[in-house]
PDB file of N, CA and C in Angstrom:
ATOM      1  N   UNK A   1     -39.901-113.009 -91.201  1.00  0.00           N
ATOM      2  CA  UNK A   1     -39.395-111.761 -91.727  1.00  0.00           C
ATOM      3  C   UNK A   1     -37.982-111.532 -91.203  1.00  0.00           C
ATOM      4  N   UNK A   2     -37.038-111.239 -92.046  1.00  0.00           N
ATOM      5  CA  UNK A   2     -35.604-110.992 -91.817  1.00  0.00           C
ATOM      6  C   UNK A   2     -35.744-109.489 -90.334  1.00  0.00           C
ATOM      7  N   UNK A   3     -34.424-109.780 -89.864  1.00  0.00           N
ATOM      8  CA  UNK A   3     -34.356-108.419 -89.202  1.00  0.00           C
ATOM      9  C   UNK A   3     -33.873-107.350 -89.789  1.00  0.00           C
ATOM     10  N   UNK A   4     -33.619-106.510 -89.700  1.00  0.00           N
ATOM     11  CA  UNK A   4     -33.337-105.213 -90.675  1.00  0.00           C
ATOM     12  C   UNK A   4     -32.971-103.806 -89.505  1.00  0.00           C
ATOM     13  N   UNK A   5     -32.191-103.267 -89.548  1.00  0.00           N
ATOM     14  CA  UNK A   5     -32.140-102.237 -88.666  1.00  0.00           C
ATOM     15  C   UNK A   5     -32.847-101.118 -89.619  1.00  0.00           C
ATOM     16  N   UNK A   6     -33.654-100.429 -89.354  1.00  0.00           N
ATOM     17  CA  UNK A   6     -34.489 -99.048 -90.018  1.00  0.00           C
ATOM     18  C   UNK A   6     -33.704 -98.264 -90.201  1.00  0.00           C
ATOM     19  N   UNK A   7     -32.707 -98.325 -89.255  1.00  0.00           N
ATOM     20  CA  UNK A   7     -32.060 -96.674 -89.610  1.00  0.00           C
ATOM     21  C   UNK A   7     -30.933 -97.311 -90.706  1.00  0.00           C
ATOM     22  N   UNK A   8     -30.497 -98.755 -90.714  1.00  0.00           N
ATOM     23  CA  UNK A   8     -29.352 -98.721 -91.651  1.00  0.00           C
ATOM     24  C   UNK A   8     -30.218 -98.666 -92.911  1.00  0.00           C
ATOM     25  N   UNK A   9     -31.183 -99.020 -93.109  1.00  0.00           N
ATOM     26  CA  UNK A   9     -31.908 -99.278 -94.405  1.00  0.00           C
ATOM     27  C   UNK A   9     -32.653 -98.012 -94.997  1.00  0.00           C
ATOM     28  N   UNK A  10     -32.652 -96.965 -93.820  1.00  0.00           N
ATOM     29  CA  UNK A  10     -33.301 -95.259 -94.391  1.00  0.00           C
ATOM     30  C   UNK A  10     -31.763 -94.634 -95.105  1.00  0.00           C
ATOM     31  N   UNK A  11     -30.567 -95.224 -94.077  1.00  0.00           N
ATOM     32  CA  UNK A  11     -29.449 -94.521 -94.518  1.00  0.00           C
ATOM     33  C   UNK A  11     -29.419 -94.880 -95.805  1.00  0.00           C
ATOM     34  N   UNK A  12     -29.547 -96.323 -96.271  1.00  0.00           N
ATOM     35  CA  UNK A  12     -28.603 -97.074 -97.698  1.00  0.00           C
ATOM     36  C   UNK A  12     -30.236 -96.052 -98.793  1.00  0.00           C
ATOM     37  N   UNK A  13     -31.452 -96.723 -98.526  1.00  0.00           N
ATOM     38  CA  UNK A  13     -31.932 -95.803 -99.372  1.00  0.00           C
ATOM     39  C   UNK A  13     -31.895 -94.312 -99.740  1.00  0.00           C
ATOM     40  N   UNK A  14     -31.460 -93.963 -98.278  1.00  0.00           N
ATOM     41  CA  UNK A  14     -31.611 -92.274 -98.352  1.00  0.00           C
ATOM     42  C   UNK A  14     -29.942 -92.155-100.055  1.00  0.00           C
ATOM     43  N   UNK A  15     -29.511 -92.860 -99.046  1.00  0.00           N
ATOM     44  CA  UNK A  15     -28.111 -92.937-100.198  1.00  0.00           C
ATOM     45  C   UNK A  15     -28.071 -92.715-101.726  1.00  0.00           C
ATOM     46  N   UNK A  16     -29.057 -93.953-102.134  1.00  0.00           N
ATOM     47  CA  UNK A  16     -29.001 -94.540-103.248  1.00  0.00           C
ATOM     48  C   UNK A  16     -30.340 -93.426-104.055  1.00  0.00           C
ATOM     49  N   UNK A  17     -30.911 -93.170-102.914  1.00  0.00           N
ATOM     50  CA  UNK A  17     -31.863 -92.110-104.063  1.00  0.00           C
ATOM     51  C   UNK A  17     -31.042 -90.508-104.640  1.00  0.00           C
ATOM     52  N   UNK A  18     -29.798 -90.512-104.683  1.00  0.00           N
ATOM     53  CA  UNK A  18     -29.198 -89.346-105.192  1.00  0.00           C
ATOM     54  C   UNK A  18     -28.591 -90.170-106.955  1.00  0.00           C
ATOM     55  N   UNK A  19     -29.108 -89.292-108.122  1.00  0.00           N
ATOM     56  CA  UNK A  19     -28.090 -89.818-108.775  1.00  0.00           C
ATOM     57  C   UNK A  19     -26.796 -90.178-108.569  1.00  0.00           C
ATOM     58  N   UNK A  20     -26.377 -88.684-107.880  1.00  0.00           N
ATOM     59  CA  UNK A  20     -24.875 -88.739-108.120  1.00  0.00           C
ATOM     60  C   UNK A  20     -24.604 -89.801-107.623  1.00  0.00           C
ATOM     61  N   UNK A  21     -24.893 -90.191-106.450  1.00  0.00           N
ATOM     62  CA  UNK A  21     -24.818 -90.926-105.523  1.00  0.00           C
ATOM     63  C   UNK A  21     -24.361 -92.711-105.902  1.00  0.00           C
ATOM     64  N   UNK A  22     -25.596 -92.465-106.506  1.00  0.00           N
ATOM     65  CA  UNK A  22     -25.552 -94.063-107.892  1.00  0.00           C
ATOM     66  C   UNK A  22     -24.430 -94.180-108.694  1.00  0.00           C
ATOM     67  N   UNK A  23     -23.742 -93.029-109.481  1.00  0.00           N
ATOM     68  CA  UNK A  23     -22.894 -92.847-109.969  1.00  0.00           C
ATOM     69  C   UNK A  23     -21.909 -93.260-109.851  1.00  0.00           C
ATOM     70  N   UNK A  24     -21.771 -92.765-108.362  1.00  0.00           N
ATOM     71  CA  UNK A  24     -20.359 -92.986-107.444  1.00  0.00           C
ATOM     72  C   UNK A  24     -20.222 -94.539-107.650  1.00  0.00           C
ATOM     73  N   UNK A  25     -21.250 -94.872-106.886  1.00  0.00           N
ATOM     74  CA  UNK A  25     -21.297 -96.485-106.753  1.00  0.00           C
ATOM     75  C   UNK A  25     -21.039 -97.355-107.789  1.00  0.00           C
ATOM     76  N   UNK A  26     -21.827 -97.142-109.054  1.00  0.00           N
ATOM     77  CA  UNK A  26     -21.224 -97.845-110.074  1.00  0.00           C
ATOM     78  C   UNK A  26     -19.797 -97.597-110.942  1.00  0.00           C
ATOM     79  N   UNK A  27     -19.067 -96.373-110.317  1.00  0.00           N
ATOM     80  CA  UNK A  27     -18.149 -96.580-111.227  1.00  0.00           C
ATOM     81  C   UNK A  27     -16.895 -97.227-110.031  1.00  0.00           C
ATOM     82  N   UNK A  28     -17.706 -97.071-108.577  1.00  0.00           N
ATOM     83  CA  UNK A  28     -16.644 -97.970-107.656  1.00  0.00           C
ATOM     84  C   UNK A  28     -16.980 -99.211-107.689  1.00  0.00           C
ATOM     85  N   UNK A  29     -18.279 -99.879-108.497  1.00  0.00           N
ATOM     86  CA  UNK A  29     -18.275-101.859-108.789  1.00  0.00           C
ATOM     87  C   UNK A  29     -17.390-101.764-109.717  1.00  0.00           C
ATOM     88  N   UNK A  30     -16.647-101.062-110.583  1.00  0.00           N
ATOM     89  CA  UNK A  30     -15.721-101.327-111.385  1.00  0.00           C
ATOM     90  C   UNK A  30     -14.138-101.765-111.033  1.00  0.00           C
ATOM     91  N   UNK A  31     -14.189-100.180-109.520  1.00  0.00           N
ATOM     92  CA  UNK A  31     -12.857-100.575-109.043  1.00  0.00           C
ATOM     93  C   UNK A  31     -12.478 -99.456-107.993  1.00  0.00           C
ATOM     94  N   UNK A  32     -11.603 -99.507-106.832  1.00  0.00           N
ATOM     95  CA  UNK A  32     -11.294 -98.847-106.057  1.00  0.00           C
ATOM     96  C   UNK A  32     -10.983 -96.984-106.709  1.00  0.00           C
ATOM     97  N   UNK A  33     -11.684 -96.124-106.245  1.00  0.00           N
ATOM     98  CA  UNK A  33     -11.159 -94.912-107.144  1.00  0.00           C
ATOM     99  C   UNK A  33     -10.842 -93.959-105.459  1.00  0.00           C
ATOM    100  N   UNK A  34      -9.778 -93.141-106.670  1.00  0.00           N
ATOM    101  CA  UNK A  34      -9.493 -92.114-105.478  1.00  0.00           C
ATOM    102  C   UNK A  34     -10.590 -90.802-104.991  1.00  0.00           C
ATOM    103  N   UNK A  35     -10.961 -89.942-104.431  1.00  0.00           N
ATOM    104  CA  UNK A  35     -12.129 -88.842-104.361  1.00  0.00           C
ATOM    105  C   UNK A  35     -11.546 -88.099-105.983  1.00  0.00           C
ATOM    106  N   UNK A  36     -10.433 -87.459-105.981  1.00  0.00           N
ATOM    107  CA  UNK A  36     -10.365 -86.828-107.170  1.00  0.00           C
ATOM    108  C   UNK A  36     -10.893 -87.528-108.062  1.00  0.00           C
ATOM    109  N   UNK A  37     -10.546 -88.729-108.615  1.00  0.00           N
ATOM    110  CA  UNK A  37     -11.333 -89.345-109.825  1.00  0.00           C
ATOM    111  C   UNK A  37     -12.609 -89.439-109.661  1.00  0.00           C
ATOM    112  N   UNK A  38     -13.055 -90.075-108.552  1.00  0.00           N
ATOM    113  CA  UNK A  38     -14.969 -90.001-108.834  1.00  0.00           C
ATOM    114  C   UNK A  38     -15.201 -88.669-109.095  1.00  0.00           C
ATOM    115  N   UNK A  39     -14.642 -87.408-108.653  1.00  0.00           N
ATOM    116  CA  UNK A  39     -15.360 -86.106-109.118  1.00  0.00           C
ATOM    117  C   UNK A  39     -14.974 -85.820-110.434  1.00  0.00           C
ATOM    118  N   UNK A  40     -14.324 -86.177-111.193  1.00  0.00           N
ATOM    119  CA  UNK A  40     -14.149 -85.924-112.698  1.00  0.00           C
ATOM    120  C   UNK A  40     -15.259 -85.963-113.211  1.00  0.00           C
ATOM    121  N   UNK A  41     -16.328 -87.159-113.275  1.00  0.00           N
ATOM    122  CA  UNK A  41     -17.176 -86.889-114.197  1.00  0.00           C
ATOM    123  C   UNK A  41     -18.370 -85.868-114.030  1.00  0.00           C
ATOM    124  N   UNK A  42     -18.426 -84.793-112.651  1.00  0.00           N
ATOM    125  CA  UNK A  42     -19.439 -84.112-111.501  1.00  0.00           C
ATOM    126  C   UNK A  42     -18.857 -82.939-112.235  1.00  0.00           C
ATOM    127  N   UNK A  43     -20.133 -82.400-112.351  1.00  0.00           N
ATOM    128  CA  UNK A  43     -19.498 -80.063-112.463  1.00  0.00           C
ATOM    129  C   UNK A  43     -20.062 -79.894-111.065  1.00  0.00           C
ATOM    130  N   UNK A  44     -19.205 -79.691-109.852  1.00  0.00           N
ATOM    131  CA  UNK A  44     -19.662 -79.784-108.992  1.00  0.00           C
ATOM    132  C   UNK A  44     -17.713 -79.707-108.250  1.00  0.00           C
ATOM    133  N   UNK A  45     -17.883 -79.095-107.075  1.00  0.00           N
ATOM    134  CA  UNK A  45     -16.564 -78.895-106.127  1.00  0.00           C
ATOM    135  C   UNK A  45     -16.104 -80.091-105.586  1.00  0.00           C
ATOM    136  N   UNK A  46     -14.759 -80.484-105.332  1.00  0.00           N
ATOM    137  CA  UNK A  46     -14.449 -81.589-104.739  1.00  0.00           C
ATOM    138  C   UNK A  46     -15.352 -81.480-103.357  1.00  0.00           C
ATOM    139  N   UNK A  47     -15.607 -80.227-102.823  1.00  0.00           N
ATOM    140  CA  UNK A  47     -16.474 -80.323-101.437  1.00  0.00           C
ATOM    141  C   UNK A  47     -17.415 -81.197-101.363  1.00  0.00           C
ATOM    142  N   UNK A  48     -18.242 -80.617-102.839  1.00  0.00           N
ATOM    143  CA  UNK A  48     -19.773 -81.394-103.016  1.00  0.00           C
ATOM    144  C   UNK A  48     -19.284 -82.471-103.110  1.00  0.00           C
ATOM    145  N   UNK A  49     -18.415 -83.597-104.103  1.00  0.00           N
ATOM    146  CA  UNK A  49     -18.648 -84.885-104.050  1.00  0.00           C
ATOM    147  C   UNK A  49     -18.028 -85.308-102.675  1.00  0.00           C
ATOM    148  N   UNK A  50     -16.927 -84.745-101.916  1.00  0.00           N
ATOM    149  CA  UNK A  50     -16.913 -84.976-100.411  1.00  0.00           C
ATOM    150  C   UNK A  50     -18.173 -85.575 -99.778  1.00  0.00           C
ATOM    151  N   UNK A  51     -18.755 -84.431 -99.933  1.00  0.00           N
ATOM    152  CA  UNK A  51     -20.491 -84.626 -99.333  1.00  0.00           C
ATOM    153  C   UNK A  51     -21.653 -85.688 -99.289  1.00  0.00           C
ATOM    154  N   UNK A  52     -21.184 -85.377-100.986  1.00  0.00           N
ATOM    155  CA  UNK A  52     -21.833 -87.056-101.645  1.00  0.00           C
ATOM    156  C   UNK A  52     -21.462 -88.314-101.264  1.00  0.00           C
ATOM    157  N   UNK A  53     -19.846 -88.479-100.639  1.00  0.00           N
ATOM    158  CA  UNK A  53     -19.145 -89.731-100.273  1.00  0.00           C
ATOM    159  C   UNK A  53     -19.225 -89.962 -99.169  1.00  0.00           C
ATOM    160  N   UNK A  54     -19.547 -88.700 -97.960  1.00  0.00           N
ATOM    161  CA  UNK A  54     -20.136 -88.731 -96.744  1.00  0.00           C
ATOM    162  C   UNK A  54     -21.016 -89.475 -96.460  1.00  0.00           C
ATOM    163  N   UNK A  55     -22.126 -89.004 -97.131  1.00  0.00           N
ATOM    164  CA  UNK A  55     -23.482 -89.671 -96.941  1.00  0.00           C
ATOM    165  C   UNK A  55     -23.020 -91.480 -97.390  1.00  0.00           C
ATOM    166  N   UNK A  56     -22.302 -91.296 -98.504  1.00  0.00           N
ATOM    167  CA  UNK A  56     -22.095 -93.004 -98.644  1.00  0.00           C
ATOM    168  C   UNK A  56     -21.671 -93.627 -97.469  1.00  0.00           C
ATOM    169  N   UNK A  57     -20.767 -93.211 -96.838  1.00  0.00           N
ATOM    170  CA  UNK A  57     -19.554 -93.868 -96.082  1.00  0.00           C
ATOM    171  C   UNK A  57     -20.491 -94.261 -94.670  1.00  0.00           C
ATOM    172  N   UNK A  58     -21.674 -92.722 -94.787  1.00  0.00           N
ATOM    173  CA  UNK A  58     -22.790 -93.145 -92.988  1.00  0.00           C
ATOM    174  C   UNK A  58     -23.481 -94.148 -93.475  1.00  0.00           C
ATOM    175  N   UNK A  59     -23.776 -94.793 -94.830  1.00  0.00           N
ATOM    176  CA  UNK A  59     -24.730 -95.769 -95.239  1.00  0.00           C
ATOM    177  C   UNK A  59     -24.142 -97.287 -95.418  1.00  0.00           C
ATOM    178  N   UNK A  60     -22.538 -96.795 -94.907  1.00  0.00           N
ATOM    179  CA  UNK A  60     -21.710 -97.901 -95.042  1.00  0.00           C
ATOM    180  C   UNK A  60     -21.965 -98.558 -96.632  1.00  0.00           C
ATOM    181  N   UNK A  61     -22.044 -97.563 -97.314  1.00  0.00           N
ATOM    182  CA  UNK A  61     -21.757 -98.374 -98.588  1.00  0.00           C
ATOM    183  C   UNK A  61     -20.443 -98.233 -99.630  1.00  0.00           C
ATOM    184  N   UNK A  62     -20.085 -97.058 -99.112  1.00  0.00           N
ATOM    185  CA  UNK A  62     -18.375 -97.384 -99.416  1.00  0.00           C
ATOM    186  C   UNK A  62     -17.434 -96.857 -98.028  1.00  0.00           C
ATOM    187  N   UNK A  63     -16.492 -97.182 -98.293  1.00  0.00           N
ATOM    188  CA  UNK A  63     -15.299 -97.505 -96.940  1.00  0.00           C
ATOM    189  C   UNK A  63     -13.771 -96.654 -97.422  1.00  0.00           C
ATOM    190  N   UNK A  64     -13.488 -96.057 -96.941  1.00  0.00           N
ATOM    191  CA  UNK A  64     -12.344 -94.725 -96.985  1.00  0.00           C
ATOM    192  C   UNK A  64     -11.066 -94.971 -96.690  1.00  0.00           C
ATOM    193  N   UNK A  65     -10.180 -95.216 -97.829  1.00  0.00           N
ATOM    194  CA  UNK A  65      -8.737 -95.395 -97.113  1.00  0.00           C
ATOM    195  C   UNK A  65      -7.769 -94.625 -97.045  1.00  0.00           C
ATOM    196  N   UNK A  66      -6.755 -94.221 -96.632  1.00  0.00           N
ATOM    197  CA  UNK A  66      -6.288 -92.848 -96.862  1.00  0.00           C
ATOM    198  C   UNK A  66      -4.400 -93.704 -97.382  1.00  0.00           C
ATOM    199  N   UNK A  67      -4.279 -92.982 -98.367  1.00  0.00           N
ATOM    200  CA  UNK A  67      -2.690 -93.285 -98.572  1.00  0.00           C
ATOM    201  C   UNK A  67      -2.168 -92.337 -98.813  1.00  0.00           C
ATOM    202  N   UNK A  68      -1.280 -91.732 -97.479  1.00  0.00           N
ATOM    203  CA  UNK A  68      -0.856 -90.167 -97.684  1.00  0.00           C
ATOM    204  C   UNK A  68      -1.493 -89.358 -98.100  1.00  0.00           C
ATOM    205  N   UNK A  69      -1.519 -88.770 -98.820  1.00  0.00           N
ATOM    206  CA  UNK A  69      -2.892 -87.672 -98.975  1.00  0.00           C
ATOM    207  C   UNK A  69      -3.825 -87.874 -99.815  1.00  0.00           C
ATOM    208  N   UNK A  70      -3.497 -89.298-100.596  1.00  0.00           N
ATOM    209  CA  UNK A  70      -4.653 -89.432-101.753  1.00  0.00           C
ATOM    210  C   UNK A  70      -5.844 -90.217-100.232  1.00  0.00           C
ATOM    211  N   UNK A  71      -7.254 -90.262-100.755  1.00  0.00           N
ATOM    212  CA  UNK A  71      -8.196 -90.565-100.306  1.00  0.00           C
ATOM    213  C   UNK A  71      -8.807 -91.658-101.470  1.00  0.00           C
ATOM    214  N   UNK A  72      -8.640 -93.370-101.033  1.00  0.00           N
ATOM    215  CA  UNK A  72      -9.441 -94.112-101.920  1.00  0.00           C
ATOM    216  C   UNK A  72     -10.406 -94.508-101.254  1.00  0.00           C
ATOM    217  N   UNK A  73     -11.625 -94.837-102.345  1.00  0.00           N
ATOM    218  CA  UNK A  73     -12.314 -95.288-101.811  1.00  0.00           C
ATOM    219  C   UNK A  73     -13.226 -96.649-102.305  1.00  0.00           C
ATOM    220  N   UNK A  74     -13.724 -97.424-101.431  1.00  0.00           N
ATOM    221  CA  UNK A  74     -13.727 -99.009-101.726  1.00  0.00           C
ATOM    222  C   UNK A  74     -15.429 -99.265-102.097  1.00  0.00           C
ATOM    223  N   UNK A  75     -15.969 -99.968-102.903  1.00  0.00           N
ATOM    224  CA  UNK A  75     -17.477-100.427-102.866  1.00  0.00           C
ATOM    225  C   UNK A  75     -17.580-101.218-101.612  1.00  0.00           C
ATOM    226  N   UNK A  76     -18.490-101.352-100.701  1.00  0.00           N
ATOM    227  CA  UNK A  76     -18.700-102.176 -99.308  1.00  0.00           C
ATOM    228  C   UNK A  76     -20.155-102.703 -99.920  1.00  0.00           C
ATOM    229  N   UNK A  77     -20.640-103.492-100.852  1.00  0.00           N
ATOM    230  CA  UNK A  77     -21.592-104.727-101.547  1.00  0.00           C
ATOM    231  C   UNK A  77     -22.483-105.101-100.491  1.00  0.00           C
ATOM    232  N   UNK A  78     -22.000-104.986 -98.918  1.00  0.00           N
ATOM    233  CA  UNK A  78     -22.661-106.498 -98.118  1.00  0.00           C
ATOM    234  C   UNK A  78     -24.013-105.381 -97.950  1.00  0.00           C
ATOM    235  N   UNK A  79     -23.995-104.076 -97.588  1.00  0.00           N
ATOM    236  CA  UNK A  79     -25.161-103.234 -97.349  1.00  0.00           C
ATOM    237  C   UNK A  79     -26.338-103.152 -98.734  1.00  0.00           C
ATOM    238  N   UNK A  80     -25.577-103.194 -99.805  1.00  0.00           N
ATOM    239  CA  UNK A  80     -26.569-103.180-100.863  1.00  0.00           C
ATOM    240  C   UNK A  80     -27.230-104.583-101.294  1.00  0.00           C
ATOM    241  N   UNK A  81     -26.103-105.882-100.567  1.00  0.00           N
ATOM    242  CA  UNK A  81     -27.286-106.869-100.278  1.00  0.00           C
ATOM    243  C   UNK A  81     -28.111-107.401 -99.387  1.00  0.00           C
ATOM    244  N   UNK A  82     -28.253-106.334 -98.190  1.00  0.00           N
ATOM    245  CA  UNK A  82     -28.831-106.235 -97.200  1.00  0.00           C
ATOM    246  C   UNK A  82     -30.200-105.519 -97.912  1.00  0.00           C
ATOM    247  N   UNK A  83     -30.072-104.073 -98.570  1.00  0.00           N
ATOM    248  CA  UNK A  83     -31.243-104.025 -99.157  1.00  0.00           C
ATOM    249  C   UNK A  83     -31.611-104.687 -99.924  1.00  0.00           C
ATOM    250  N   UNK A  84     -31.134-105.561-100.978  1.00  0.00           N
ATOM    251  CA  UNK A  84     -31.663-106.485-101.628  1.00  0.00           C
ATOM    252  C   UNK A  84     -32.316-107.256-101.475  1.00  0.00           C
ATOM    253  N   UNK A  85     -32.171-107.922-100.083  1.00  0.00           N
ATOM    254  CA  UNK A  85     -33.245-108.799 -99.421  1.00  0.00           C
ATOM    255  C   UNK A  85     -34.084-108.424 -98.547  1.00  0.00           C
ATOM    256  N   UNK A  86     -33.788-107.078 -98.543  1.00  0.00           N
ATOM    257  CA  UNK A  86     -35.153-106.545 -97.827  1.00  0.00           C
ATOM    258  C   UNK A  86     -36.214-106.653 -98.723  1.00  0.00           C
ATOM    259  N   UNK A  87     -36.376-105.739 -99.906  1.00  0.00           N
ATOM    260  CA  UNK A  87     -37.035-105.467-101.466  1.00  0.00           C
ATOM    261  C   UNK A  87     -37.338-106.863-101.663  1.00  0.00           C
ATOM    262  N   UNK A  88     -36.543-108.196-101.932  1.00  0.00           N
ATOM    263  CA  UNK A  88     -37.154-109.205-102.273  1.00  0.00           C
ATOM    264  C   UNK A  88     -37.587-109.880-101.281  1.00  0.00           C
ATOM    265  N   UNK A  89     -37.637-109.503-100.199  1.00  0.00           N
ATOM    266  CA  UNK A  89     -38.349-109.878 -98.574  1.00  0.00           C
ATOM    267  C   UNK A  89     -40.403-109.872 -98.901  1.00  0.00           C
ATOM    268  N   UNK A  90     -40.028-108.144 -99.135  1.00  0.00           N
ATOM    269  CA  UNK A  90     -41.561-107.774 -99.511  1.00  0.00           C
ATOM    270  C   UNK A  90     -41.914-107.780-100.642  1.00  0.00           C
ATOM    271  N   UNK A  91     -41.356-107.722-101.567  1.00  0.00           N
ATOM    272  CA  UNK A  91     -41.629-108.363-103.040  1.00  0.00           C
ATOM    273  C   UNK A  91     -42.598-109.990-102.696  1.00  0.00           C
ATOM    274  N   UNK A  92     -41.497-110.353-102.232  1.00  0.00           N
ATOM    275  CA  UNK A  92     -42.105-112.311-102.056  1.00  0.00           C
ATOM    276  C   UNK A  92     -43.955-111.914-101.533  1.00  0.00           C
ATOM    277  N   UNK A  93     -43.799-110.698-100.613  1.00  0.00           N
ATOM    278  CA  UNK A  93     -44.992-110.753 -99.634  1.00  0.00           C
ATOM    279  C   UNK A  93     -46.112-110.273-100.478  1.00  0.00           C
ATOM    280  N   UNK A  94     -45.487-109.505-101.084  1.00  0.00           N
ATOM    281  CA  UNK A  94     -46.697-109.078-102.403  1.00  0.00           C
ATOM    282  C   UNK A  94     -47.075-109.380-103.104  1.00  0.00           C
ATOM    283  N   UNK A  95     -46.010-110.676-103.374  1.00  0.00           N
ATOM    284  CA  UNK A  95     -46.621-111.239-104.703  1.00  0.00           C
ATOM    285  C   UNK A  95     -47.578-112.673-104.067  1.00  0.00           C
ATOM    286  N   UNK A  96     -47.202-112.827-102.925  1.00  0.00           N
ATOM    287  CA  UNK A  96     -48.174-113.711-102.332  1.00  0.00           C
ATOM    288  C   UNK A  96     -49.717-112.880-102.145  1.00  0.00           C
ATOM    289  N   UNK A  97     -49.700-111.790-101.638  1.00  0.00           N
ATOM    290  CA  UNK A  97     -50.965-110.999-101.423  1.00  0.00           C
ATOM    291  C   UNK A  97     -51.653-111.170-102.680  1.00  0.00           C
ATOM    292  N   UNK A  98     -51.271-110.846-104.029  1.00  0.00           N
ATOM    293  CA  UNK A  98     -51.858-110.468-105.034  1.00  0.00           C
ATOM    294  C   UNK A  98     -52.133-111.999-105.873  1.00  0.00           C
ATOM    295  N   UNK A  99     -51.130-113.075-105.546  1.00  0.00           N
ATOM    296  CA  UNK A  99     -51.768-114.057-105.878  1.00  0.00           C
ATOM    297  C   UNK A  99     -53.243-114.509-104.950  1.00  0.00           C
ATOM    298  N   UNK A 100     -53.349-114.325-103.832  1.00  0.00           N
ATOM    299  CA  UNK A 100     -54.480-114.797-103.232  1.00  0.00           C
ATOM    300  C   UNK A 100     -55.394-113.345-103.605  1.00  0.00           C
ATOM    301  N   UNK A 101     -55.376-112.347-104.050  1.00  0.00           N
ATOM    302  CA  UNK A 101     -56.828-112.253-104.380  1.00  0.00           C
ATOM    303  C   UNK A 101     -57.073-112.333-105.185  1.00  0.00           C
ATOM    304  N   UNK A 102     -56.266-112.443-106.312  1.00  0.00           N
ATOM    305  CA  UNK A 102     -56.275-112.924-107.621  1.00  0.00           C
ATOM    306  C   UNK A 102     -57.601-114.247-107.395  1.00  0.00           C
ATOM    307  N   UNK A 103     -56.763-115.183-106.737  1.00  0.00           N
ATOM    308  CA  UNK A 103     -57.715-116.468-105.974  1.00  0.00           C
ATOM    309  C   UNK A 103     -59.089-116.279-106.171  1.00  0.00           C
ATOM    310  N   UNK A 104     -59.406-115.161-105.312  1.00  0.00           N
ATOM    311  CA  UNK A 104     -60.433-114.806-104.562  1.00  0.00           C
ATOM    312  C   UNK A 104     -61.222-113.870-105.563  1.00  0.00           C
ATOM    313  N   UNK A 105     -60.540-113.249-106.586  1.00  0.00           N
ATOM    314  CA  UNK A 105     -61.474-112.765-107.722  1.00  0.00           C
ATOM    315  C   UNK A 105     -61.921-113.607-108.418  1.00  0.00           C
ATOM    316  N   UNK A 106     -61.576-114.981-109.083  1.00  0.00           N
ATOM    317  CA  UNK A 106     -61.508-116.108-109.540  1.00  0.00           C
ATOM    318  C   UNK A 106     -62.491-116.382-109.209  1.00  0.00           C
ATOM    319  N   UNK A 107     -62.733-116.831-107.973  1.00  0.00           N
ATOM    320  CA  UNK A 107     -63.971-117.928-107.128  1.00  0.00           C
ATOM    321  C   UNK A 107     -65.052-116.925-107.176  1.00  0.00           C
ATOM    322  N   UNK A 108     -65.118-115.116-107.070  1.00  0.00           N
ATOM    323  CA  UNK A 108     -65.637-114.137-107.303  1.00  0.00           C
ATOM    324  C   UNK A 108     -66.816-114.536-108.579  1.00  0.00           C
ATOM    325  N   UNK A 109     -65.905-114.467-109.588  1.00  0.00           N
ATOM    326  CA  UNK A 109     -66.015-114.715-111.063  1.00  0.00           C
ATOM    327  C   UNK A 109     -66.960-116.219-111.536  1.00  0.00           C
ATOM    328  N   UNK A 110     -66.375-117.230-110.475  1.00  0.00           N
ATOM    329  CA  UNK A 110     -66.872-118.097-111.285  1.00  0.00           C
ATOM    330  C   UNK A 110     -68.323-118.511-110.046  1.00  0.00           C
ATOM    331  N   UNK A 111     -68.690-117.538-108.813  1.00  0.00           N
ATOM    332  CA  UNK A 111     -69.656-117.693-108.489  1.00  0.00           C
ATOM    333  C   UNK A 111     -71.040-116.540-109.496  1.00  0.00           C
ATOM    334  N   UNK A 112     -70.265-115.917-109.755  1.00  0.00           N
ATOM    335  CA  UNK A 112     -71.226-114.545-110.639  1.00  0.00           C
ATOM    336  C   UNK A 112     -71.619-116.018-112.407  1.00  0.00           C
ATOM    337  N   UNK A 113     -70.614-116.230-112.462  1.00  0.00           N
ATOM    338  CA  UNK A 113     -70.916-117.285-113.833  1.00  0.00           C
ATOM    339  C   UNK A 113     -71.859-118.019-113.637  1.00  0.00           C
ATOM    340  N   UNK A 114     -72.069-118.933-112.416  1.00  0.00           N
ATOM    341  CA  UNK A 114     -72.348-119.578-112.276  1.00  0.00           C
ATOM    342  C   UNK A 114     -74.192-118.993-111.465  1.00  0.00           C
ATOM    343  N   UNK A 115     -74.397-118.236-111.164  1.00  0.00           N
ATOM    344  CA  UNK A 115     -75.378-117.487-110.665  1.00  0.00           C
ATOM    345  C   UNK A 115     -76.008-116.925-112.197  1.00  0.00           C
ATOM    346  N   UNK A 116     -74.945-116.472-112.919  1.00  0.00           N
ATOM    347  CA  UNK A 116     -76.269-115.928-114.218  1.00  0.00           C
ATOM    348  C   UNK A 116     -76.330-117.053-115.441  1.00  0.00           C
ATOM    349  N   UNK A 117     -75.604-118.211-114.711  1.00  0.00           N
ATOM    350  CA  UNK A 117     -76.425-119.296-116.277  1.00  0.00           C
ATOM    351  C   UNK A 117     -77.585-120.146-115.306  1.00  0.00           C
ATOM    352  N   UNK A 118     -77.728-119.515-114.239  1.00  0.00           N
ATOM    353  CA  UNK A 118     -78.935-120.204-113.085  1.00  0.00           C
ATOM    354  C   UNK A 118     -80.230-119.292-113.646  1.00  0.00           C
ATOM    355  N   UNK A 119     -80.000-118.390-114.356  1.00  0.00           N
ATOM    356  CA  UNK A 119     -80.596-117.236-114.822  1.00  0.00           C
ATOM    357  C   UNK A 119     -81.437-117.299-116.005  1.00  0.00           C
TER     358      UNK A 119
END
């Protein structure tokens, strides 16, 4: 099992479970935006998406640059493929679980078959 720090992986989910949040993110895989532009598409105060970019920036999933007074801000990818391989970490584990009882319903099945043509 990979290592994983809990708290970075409560932060990136806590993150990613906000729409807006998602929002942000996909329109920064497109390309570096300044805070004013990500809040264009929000009815919502530059405060609030502040807020919203906060929480990104503690989840390290985007990264803050300042050029004189504009504020850009960058997609940081390596955390969202950190959860990625968490999810397909336990994905793999589940799908191993469910193939073996799958197994085990099988052998289930073909002892019950095999018990009622004894019948």
């Amino acid at each position: 099992m990979l290592n994983y720090s809990q708290n970075m992986l409560d932060r990136v989910f806590g993150a990613l479970a906000d729409r807006t949040r998602r929002g942000i993110l996909e329109r920064l895989a497109e390309s570096d935006r300044s805070v004013t532009d990500l809040a264009k598409p929000y009815d919502m105060s530059l405060p609030a998406v502040s807020q919203h970019l906060r929480v990104l920036e503690k989840a390290g999933l985007v990264r803050r640059r300042r050029r004189g007074r504009v504020h850009e801000l960058r997609l940081e990818a390596r955390r969202l493929k950190q959860a990625e391989a968490w999810i397909e970490e336990h994905c793999r584990a589940w799908e191993e679980r469910l193939d073996r009882l799958d197994e085990y319903l099988k052998e289930l099945q073909a002892k019950e078959n095999k018990n009622a043509s004894k019948k």
